[in-house]
C-alpha atoms as a PDB file:
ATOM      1  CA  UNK A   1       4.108  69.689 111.811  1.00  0.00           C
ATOM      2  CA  UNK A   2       7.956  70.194 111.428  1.00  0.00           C
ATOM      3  CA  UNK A   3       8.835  73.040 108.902  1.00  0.00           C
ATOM      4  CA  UNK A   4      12.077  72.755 107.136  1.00  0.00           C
ATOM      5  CA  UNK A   5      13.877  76.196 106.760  1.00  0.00           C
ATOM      6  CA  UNK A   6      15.271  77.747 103.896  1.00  0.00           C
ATOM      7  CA  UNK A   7      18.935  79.148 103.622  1.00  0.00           C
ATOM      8  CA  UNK A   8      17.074  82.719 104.186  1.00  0.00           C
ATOM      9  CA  UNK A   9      14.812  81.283 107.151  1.00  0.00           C
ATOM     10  CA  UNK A  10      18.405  79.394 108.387  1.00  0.00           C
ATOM     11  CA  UNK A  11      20.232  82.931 108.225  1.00  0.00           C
ATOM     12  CA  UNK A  12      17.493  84.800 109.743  1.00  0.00           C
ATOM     13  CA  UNK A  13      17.384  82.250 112.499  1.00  0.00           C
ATOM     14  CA  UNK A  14      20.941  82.837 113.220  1.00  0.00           C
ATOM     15  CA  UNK A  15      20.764  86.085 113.421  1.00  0.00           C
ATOM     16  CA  UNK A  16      18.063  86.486 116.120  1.00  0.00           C
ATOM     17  CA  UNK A  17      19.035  87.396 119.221  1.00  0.00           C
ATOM     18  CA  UNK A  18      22.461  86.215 121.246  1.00  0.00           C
ATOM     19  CA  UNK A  19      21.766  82.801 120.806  1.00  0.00           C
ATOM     20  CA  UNK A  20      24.540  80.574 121.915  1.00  0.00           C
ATOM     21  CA  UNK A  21      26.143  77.854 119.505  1.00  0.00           C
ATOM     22  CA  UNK A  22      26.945  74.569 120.411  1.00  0.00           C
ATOM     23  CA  UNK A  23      30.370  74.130 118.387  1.00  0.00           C
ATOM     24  CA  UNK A  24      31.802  70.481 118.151  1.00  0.00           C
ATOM     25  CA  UNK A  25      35.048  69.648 116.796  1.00  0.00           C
ATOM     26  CA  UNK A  26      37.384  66.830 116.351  1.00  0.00           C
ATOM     27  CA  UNK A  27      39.921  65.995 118.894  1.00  0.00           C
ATOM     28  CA  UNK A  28      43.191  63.776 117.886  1.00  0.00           C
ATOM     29  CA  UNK A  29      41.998  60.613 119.035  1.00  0.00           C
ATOM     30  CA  UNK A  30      39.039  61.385 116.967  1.00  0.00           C
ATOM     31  CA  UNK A  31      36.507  61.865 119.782  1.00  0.00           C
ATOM     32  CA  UNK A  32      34.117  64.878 119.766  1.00  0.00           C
ATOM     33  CA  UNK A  33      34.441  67.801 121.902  1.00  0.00           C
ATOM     34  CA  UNK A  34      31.661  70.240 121.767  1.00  0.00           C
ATOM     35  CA  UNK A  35      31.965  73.584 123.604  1.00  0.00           C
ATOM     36  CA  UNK A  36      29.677  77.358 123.840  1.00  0.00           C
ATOM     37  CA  UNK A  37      30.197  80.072 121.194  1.00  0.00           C
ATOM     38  CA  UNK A  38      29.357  83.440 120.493  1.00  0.00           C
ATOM     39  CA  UNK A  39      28.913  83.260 116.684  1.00  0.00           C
ATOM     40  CA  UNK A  40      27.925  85.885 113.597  1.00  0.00           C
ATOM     41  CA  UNK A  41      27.593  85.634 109.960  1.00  0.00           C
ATOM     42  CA  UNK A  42      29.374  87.098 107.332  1.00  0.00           C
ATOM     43  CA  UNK A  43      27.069  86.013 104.615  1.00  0.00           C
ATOM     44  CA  UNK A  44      26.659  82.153 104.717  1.00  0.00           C
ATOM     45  CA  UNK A  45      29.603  82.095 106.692  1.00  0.00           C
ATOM     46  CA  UNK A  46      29.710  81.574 110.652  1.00  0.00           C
ATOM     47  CA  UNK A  47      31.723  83.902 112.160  1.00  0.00           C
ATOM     48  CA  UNK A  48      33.454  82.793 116.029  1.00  0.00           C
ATOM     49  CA  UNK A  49      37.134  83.500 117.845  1.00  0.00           C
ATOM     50  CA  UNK A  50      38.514  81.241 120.099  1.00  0.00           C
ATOM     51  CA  UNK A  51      41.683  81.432 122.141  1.00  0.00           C
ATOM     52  CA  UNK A  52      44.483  79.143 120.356  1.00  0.00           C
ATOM     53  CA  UNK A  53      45.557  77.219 123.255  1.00  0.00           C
ATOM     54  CA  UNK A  54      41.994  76.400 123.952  1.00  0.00           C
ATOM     55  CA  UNK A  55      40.722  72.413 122.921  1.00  0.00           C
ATOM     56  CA  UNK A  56      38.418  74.358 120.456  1.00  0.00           C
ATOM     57  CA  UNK A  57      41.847  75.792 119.070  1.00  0.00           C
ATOM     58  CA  UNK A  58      44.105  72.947 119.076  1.00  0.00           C
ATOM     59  CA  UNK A  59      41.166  70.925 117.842  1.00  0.00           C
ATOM     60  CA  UNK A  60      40.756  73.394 114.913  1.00  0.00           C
ATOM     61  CA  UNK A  61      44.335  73.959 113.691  1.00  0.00           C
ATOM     62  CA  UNK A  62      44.856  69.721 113.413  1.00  0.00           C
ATOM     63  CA  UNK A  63      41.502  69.195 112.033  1.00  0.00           C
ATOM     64  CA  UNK A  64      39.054  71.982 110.533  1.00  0.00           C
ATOM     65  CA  UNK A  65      35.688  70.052 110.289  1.00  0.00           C
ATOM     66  CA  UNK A  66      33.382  70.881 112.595  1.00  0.00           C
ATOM     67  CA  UNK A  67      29.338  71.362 113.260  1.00  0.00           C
ATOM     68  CA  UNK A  68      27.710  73.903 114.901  1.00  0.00           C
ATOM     69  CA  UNK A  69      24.201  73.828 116.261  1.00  0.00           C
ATOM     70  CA  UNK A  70      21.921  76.896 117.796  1.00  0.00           C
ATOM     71  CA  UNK A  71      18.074  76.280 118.552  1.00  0.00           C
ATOM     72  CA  UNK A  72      15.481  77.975 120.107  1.00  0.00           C
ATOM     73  CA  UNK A  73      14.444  75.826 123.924  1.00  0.00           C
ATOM     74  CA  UNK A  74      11.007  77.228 123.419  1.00  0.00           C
ATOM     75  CA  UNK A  75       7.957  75.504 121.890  1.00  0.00           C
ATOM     76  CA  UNK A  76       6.799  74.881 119.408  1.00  0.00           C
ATOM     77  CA  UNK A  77      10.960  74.808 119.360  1.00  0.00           C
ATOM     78  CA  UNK A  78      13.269  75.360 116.132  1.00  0.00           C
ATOM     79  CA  UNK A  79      17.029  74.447 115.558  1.00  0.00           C
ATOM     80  CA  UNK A  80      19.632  75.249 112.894  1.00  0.00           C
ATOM     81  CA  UNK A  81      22.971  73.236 112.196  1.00  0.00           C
ATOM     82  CA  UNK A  82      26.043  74.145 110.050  1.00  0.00           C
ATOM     83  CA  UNK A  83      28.612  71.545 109.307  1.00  0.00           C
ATOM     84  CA  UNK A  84      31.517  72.280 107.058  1.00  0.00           C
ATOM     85  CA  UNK A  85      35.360  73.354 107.285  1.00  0.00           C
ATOM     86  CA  UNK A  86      37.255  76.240 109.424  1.00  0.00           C
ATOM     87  CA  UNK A  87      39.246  78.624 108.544  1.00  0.00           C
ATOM     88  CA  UNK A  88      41.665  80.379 110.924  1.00  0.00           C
ATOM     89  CA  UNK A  89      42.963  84.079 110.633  1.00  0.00           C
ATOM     90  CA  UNK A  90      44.954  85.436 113.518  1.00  0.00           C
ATOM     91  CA  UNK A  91      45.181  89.186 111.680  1.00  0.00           C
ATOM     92  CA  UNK A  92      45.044  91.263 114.547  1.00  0.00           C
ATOM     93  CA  UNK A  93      43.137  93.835 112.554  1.00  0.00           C
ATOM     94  CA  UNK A  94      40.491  91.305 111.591  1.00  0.00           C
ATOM     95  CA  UNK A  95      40.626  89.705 114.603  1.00  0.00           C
ATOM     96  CA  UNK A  96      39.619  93.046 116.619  1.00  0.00           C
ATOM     97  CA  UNK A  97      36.935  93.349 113.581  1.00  0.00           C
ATOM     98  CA  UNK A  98      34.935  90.615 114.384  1.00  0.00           C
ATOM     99  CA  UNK A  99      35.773  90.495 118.168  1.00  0.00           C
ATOM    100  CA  UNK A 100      34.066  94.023 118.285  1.00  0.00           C
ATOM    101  CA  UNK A 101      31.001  92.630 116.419  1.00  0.00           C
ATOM    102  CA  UNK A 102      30.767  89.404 118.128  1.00  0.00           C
ATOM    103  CA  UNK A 103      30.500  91.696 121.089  1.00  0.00           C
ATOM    104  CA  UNK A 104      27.904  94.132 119.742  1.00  0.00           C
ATOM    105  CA  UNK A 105      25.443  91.145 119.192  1.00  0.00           C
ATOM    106  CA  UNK A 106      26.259  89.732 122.551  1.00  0.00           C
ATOM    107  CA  UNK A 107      27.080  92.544 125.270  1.00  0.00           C
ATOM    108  CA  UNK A 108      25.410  95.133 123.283  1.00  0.00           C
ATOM    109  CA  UNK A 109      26.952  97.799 121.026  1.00  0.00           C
ATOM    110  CA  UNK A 110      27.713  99.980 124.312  1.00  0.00           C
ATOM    111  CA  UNK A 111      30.365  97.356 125.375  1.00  0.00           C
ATOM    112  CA  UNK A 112      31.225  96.507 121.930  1.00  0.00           C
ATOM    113  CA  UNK A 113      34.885  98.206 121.719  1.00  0.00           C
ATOM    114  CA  UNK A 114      35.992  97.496 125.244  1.00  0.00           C
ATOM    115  CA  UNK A 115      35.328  93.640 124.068  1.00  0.00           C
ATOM    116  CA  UNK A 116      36.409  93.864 120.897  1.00  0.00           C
ATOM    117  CA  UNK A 117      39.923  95.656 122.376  1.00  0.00           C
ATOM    118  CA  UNK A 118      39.865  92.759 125.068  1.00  0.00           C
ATOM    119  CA  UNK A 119      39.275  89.748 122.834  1.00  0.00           C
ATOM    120  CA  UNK A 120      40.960  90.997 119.766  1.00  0.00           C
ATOM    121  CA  UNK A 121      44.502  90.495 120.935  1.00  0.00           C
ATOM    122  CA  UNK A 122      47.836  88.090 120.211  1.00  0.00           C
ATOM    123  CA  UNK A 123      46.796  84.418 121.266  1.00  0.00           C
ATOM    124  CA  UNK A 124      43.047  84.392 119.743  1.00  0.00           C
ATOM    125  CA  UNK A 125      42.210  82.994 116.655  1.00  0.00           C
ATOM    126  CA  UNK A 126      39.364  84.197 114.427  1.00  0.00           C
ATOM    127  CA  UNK A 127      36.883  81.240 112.931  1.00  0.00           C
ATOM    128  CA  UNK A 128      35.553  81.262 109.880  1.00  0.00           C
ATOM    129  CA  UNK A 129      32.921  78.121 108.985  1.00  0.00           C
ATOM    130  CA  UNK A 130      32.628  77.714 105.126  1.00  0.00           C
ATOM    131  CA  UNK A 131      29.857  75.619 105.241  1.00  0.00           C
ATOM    132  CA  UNK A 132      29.030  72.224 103.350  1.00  0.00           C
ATOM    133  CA  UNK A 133      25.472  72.073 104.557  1.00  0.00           C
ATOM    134  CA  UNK A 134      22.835  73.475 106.934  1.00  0.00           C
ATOM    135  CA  UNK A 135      19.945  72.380 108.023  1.00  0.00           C
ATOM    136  CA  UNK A 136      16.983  73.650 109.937  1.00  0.00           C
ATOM    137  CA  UNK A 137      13.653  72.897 111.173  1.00  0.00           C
ATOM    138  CA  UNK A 138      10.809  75.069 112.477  1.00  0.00           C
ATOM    139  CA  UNK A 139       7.759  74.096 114.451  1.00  0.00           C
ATOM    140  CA  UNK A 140       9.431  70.588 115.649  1.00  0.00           C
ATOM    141  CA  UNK A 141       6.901  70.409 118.313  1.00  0.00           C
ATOM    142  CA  UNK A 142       4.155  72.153 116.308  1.00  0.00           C
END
């Protein structure tokens, strides 16, 4: 039987691993687009960059709702989803921050600066989901 998270099973879930999540925004004819990020959190935040000429980044600077989903593909199989509002930074210092930690969790903290330096530059924007809600299940097959 399903099991429905808590915020601490949510956060731990989102933590695990270099999990990909499934981001989906609004475009301007209000249509969804839904495209792959690398994602951490700052608390209950979700933490993601994204280049500003990008339909993730267009999207985001007309309209900052969005959802973002990561799950596990394996059974008894599990899934987490955060829908709230974005906010964009494009402080190169916190930029670089976050690019070098998004980079840690995802290329390994070996790689982490040279990624950080790479994506942390003029033309990227850093995300910041204040959620509204989350929601996660456990065991959906079990």
């Amino acid at each position: 039987m399903a099991h429905t998270m808590t915020e601490a099973e949510c956060r731990e879930f989102l933590s695990a691993g270099t999990r990909t999540g499934k981001l989906a925004t609004v475009r301007a004819d209000g249509s969804p687009h839904i495209a792959p990020v690398w994602f951490v959190l700052d608390g209950g935040d979700v933490m993601f960059t994204t280049g500003a000429d990008t339909v993730k980044g267009v999207n985001l600077r007309r309209d900052g709702r969005v959802s973002l989903c990561a799950d596990d593909e394996r059974p008894p199989y599990a899934f987490v989803t955060v829908r709230g509002r974005v906010e964009l930074s494009e402080d190169l210092a916190e930029l670089r921050t976050w690019a070098t930690r998004l980079a840690a969790r995802y290329m390994g903290p070996e790689a982490a600066e040279e990624y950080g330096a790479r994506n942390g530059v003029p033309g990227e924007l850093l995300a910041r989901i204040r959620p509204d809600r989350v929601i996660g299940q456990s065991a959906v097959a079990g």
